[in-house]
C-alpha atoms as a PDB file:
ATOM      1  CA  UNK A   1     -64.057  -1.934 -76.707  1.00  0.00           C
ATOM      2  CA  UNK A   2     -66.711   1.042 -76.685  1.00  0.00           C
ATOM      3  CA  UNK A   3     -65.780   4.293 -75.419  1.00  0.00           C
ATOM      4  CA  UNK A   4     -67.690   4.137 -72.381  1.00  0.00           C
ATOM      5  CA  UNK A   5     -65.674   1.200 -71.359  1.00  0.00           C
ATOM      6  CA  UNK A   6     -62.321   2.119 -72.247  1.00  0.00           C
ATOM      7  CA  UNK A   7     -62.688   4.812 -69.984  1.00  0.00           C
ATOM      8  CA  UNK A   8     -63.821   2.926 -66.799  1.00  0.00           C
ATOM      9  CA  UNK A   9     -60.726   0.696 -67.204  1.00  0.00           C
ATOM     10  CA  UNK A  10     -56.925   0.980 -67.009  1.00  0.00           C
ATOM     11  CA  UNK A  11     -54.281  -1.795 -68.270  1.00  0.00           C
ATOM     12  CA  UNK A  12     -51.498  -2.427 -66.062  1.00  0.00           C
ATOM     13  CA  UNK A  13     -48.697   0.112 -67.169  1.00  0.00           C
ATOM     14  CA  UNK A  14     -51.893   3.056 -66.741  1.00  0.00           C
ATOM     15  CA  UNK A  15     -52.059   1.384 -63.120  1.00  0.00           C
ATOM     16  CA  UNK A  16     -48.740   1.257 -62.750  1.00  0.00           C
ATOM     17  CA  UNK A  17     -48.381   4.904 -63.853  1.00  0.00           C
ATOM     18  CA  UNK A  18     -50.959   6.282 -61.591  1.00  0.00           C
ATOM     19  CA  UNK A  19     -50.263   3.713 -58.529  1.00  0.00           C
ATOM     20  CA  UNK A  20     -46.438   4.452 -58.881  1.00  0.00           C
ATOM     21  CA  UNK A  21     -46.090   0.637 -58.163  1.00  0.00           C
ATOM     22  CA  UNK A  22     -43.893  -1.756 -60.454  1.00  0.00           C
ATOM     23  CA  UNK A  23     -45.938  -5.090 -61.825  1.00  0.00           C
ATOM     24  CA  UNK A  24     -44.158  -7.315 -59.732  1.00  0.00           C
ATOM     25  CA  UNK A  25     -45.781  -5.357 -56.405  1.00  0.00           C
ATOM     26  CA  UNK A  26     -48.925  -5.414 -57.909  1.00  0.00           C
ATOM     27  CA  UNK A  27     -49.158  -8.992 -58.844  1.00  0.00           C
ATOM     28  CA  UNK A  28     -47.501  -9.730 -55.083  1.00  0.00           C
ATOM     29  CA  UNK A  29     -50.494  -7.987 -53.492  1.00  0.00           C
ATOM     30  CA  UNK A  30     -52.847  -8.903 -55.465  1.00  0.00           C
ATOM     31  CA  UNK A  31     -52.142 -12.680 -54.290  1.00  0.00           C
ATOM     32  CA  UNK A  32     -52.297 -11.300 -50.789  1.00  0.00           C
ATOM     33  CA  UNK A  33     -55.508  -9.575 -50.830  1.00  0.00           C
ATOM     34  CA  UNK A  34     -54.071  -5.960 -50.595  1.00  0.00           C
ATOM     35  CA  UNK A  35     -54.650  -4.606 -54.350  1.00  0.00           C
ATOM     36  CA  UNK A  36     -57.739  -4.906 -56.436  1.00  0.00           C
ATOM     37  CA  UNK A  37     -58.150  -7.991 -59.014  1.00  0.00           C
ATOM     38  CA  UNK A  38     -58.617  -7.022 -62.601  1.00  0.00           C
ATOM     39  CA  UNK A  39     -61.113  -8.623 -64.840  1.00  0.00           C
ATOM     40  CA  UNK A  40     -60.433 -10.285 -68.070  1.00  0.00           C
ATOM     41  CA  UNK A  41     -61.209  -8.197 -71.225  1.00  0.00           C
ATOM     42  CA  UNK A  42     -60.063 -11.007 -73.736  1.00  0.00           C
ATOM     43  CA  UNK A  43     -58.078 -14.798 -74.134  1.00  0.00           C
ATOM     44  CA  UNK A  44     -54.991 -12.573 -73.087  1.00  0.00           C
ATOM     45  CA  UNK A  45     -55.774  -9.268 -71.373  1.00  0.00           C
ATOM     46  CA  UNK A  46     -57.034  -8.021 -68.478  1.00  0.00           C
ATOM     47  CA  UNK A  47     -58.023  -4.238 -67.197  1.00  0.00           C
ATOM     48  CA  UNK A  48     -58.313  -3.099 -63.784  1.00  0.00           C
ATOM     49  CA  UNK A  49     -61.574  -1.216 -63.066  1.00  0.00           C
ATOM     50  CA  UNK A  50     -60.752   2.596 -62.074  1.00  0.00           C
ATOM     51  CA  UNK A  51     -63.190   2.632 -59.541  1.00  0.00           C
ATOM     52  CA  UNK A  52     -61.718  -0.262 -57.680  1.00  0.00           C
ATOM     53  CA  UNK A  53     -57.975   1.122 -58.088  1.00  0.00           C
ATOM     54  CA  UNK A  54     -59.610   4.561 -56.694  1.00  0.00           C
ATOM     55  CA  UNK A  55     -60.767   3.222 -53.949  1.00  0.00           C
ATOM     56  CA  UNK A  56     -57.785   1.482 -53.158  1.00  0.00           C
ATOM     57  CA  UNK A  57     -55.540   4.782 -53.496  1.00  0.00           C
ATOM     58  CA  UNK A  58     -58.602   6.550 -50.996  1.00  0.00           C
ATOM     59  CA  UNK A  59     -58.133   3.364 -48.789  1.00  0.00           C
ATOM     60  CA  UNK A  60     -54.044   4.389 -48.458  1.00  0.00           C
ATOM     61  CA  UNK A  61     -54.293   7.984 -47.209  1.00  0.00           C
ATOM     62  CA  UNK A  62     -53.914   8.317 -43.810  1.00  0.00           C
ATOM     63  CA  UNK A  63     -57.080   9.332 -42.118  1.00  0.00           C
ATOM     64  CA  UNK A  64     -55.447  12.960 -40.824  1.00  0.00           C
ATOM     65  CA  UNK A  65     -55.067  13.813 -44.586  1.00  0.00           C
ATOM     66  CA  UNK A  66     -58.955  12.416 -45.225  1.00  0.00           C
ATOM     67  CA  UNK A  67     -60.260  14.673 -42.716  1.00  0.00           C
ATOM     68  CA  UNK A  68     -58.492  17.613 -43.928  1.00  0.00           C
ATOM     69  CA  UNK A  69     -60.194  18.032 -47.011  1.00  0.00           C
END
């Protein structure tokens, strides 16, 4: 992977880490829609994009903590 891209994606225990969510949740709503899908990086791995899991997080703060900053 080149540098460029390592840093514009995240393997599941960095999204775990920064989500604070256990695989099983994310795999759960992923099939429902709720949590970004990641993209496949190889036959057996797959990285979330960071943009899509930050926009996710931005999409889960309450709008009274949005417009207070």
């Amino acid at each position: 992977m080149q540098d460029g891209v390592k840093r514009t994606l995240a393997k599941l225990p960095q999204v775990m880490t920064r989500t604070d969510l256990k695989k099983s949740t994310i795999y759960f709503w992923m099939s429902r829609g709720k949590f970004p899908k990641p993209m496949k990086i190889g036959d057996r791995a797959v990285a979330w994009r960071i943009a899509d899991i930050e926009a996710w997080e931005a999409a889960q703060r309450p709008a009274s903590e949005l417009s207070a900053t």
